[in-house]
PDB file of N, CA and C in Angstrom:
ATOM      1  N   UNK A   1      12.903 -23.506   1.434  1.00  0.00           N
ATOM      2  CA  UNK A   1      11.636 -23.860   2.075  1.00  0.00           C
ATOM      3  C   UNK A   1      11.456 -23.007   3.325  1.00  0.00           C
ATOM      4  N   UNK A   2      10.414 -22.430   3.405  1.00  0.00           N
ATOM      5  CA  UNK A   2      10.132 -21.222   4.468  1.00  0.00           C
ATOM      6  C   UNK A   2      10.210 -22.183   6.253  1.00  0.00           C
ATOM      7  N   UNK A   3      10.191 -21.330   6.781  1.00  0.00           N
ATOM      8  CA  UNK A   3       9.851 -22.404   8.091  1.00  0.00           C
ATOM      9  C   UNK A   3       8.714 -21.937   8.587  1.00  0.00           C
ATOM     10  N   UNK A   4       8.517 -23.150   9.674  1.00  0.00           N
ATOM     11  CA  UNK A   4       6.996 -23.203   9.758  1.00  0.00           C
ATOM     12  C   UNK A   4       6.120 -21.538  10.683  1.00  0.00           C
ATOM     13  N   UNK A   5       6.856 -20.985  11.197  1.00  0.00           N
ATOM     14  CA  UNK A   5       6.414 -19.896  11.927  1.00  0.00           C
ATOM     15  C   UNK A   5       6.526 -18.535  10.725  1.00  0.00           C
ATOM     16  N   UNK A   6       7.069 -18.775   9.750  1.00  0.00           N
ATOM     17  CA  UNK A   6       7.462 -17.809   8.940  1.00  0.00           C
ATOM     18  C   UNK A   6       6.090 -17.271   7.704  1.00  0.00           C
ATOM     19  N   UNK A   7       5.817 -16.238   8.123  1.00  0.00           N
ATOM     20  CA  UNK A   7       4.440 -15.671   7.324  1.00  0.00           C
ATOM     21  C   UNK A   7       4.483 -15.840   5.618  1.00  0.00           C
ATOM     22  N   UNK A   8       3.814 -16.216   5.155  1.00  0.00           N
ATOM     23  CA  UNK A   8       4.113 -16.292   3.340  1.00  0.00           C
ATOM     24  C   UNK A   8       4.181 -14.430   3.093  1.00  0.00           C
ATOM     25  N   UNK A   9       4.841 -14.553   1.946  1.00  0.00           N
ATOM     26  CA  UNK A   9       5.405 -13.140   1.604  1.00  0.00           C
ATOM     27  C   UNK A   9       3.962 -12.626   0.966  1.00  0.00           C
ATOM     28  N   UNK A  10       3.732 -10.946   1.322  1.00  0.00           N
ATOM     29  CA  UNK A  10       2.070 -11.156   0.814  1.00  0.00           C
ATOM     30  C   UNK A  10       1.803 -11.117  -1.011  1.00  0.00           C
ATOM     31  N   UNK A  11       0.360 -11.255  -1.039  1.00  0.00           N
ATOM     32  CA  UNK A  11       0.396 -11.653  -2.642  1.00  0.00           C
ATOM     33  C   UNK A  11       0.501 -10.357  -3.393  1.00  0.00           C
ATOM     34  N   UNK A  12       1.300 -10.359  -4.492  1.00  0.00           N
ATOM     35  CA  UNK A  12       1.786  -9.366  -5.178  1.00  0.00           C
ATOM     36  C   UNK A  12       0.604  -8.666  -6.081  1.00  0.00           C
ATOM     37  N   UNK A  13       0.263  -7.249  -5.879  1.00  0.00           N
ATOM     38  CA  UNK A  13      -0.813  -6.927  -6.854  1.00  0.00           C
ATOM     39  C   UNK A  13      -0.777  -6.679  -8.186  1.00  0.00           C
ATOM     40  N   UNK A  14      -1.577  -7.361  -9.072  1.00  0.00           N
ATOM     41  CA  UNK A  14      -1.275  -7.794 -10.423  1.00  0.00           C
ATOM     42  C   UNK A  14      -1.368  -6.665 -11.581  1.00  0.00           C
ATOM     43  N   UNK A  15      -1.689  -5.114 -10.549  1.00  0.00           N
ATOM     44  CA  UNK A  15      -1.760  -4.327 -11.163  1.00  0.00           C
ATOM     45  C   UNK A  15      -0.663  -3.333 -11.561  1.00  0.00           C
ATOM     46  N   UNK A  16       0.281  -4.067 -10.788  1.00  0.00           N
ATOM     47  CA  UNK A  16       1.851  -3.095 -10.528  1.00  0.00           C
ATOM     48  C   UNK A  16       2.736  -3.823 -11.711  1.00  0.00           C
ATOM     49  N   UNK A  17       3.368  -2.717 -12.231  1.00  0.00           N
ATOM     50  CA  UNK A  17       4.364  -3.558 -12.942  1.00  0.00           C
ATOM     51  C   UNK A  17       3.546  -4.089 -14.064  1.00  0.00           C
ATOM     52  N   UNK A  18       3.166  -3.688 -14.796  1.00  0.00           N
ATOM     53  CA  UNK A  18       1.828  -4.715 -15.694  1.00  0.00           C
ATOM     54  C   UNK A  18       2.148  -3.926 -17.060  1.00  0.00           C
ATOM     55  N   UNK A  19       2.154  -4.573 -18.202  1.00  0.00           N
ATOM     56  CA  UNK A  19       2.868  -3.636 -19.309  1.00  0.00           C
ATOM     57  C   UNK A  19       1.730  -3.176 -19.592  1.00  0.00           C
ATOM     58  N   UNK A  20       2.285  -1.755 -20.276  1.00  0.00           N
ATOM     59  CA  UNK A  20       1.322  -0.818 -20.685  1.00  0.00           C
ATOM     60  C   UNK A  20       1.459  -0.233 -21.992  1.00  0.00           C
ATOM     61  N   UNK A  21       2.149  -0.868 -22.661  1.00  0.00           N
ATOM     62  CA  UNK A  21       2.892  -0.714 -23.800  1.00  0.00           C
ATOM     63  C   UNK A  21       1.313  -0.679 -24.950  1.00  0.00           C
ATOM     64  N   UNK A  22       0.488  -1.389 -24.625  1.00  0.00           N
ATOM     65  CA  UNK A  22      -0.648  -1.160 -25.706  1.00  0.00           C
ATOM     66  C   UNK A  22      -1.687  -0.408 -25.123  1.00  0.00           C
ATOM     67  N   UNK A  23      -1.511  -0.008 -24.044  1.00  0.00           N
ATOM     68  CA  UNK A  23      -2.524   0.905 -23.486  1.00  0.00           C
ATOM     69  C   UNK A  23      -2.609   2.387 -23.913  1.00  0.00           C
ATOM     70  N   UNK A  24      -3.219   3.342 -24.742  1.00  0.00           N
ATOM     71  CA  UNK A  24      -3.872   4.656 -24.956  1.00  0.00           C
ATOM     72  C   UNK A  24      -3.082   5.306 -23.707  1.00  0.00           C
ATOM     73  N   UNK A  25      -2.744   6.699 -24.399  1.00  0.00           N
ATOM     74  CA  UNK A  25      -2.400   7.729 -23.254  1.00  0.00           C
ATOM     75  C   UNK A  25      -3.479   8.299 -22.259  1.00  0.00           C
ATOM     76  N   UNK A  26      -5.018   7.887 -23.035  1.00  0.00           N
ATOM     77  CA  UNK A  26      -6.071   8.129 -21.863  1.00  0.00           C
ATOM     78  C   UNK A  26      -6.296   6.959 -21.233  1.00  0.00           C
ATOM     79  N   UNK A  27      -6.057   6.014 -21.229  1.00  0.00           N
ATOM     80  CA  UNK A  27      -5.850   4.932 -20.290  1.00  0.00           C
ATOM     81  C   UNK A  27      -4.504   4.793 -19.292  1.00  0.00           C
ATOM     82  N   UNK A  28      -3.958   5.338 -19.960  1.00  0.00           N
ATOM     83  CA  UNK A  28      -2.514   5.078 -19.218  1.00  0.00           C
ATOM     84  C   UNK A  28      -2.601   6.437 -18.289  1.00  0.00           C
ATOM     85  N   UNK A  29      -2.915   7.941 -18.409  1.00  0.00           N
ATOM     86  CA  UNK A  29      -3.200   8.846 -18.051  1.00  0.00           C
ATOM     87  C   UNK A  29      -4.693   8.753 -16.130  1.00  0.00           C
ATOM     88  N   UNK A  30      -5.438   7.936 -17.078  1.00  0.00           N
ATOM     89  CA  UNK A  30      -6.591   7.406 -15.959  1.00  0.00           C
ATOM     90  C   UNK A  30      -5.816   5.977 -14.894  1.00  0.00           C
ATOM     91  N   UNK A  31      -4.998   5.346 -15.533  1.00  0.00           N
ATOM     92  CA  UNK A  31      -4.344   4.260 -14.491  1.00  0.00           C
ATOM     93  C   UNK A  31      -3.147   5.166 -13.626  1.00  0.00           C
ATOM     94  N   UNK A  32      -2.804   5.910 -13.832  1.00  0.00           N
ATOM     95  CA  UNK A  32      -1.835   7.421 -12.826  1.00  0.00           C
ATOM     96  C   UNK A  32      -2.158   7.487 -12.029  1.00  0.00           C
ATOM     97  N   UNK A  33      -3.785   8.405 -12.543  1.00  0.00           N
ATOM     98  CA  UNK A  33      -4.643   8.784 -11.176  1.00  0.00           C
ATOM     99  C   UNK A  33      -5.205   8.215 -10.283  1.00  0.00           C
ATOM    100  N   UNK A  34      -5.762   7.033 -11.003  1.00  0.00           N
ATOM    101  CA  UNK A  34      -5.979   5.736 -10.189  1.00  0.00           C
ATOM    102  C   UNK A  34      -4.867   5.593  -9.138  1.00  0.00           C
ATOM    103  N   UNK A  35      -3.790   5.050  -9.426  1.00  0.00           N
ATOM    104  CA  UNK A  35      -2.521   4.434  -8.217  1.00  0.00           C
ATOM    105  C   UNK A  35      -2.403   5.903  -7.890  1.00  0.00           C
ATOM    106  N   UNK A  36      -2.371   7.229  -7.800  1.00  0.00           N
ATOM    107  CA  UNK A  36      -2.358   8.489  -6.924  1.00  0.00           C
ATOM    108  C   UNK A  36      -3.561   8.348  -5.963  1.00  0.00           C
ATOM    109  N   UNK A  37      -4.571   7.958  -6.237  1.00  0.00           N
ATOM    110  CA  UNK A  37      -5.673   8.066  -5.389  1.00  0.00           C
ATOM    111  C   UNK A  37      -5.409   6.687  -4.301  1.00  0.00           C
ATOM    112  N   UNK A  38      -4.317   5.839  -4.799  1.00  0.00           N
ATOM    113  CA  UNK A  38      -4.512   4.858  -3.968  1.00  0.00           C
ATOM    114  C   UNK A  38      -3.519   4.803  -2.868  1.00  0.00           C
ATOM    115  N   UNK A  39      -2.568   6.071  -3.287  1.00  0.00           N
ATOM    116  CA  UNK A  39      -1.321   5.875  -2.637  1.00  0.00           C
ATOM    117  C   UNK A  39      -1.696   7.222  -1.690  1.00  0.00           C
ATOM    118  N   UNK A  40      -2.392   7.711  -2.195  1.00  0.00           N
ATOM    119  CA  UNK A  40      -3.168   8.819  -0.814  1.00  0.00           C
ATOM    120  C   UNK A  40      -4.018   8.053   0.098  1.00  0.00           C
ATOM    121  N   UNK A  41      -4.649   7.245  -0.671  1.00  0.00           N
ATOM    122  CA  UNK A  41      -5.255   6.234   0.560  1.00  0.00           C
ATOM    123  C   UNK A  41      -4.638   5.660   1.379  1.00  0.00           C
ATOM    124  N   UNK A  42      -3.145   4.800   0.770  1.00  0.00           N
ATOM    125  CA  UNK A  42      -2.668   3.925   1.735  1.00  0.00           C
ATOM    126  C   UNK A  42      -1.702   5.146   2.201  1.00  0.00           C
ATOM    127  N   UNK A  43      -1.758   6.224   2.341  1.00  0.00           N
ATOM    128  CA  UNK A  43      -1.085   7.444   3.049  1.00  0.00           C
ATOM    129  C   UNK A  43      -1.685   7.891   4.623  1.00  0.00           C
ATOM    130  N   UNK A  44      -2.571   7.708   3.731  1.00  0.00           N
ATOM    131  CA  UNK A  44      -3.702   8.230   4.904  1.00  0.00           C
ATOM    132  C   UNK A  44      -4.304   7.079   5.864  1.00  0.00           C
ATOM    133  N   UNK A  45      -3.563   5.743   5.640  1.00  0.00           N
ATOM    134  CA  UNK A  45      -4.002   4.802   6.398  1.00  0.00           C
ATOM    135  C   UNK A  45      -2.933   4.552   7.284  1.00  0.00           C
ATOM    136  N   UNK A  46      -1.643   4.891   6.442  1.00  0.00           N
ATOM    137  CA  UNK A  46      -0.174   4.686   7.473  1.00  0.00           C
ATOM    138  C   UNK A  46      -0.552   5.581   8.362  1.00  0.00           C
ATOM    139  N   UNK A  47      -1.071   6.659   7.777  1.00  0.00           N
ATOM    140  CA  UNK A  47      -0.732   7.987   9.278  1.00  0.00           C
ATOM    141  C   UNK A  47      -1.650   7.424  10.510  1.00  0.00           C
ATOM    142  N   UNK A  48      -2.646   7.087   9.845  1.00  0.00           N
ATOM    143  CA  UNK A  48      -3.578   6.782  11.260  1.00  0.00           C
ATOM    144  C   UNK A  48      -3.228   5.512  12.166  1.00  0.00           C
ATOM    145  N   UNK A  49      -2.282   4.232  11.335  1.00  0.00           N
ATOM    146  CA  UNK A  49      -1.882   3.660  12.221  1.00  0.00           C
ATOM    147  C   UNK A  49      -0.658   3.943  12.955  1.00  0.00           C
ATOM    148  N   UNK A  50       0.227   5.097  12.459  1.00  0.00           N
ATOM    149  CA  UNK A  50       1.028   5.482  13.140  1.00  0.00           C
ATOM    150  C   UNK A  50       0.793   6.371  14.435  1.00  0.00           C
ATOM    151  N   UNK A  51      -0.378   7.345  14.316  1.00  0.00           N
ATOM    152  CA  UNK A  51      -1.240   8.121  15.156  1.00  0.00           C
ATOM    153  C   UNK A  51      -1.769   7.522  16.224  1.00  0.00           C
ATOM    154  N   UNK A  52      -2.182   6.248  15.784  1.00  0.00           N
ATOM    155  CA  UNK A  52      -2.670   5.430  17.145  1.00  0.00           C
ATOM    156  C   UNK A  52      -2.040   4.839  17.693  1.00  0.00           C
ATOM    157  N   UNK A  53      -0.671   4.120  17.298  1.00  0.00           N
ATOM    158  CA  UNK A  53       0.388   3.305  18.187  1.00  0.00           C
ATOM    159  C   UNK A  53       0.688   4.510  18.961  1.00  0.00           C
ATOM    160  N   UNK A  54       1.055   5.855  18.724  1.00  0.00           N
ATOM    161  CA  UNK A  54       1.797   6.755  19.147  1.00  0.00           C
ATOM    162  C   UNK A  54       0.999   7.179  20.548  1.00  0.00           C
ATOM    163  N   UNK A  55      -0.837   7.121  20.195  1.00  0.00           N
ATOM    164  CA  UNK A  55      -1.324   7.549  20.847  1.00  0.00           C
ATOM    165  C   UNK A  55      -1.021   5.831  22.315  1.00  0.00           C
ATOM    166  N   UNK A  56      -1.482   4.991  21.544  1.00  0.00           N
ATOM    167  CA  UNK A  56      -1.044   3.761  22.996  1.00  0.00           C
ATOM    168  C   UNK A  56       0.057   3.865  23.394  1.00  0.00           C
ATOM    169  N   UNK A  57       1.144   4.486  23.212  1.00  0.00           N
ATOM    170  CA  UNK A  57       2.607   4.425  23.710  1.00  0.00           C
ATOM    171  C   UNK A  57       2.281   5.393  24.618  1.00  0.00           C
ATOM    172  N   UNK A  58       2.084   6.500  24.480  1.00  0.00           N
ATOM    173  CA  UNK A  58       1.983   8.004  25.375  1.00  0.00           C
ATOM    174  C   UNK A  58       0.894   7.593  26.149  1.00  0.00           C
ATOM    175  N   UNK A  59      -0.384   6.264  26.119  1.00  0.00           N
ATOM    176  CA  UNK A  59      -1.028   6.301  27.058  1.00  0.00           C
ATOM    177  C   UNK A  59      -0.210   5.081  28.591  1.00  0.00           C
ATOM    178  N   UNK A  60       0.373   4.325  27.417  1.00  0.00           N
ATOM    179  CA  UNK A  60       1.342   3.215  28.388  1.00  0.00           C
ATOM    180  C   UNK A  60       2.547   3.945  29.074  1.00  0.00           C
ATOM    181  N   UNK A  61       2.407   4.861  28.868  1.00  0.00           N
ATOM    182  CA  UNK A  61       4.059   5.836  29.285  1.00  0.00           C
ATOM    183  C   UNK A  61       3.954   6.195  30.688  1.00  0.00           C
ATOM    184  N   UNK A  62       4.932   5.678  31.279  1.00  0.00           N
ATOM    185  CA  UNK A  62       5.225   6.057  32.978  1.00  0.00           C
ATOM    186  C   UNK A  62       5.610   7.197  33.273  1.00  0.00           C
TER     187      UNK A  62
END
């Protein structure tokens, strides 16, 4: 049982891990590019929150 300050683990996306065993090589080929386009997104979202903590640290910096 979690405790009470403890965040729920987040919800798992139902698209990961999902069999593909009856899916077409042009479906399975288009679900690739799909999660590539998404993992450049969430690429490009780490950098910018890393870019901006970096930038508040160097502005908090003595």
């Amino acid at each position: 049982m979690p405790m009470e300050d403890e965040a729920p683990p987040p919800p798992r996306d139902p698209a990961i891990a999902v069999d593909v065993s009856r899916l077409s090589e042009d479906e399975i080929a288009a679900r690739v590019l799909a999660l590539k386009a998404e993992i450049a997104r969430l690429e490009a979202a780490l950098e910018a929150k890393r870019a901006s903590r970096a930038a508040a640290a160097a502005a908090f910096k003595f």
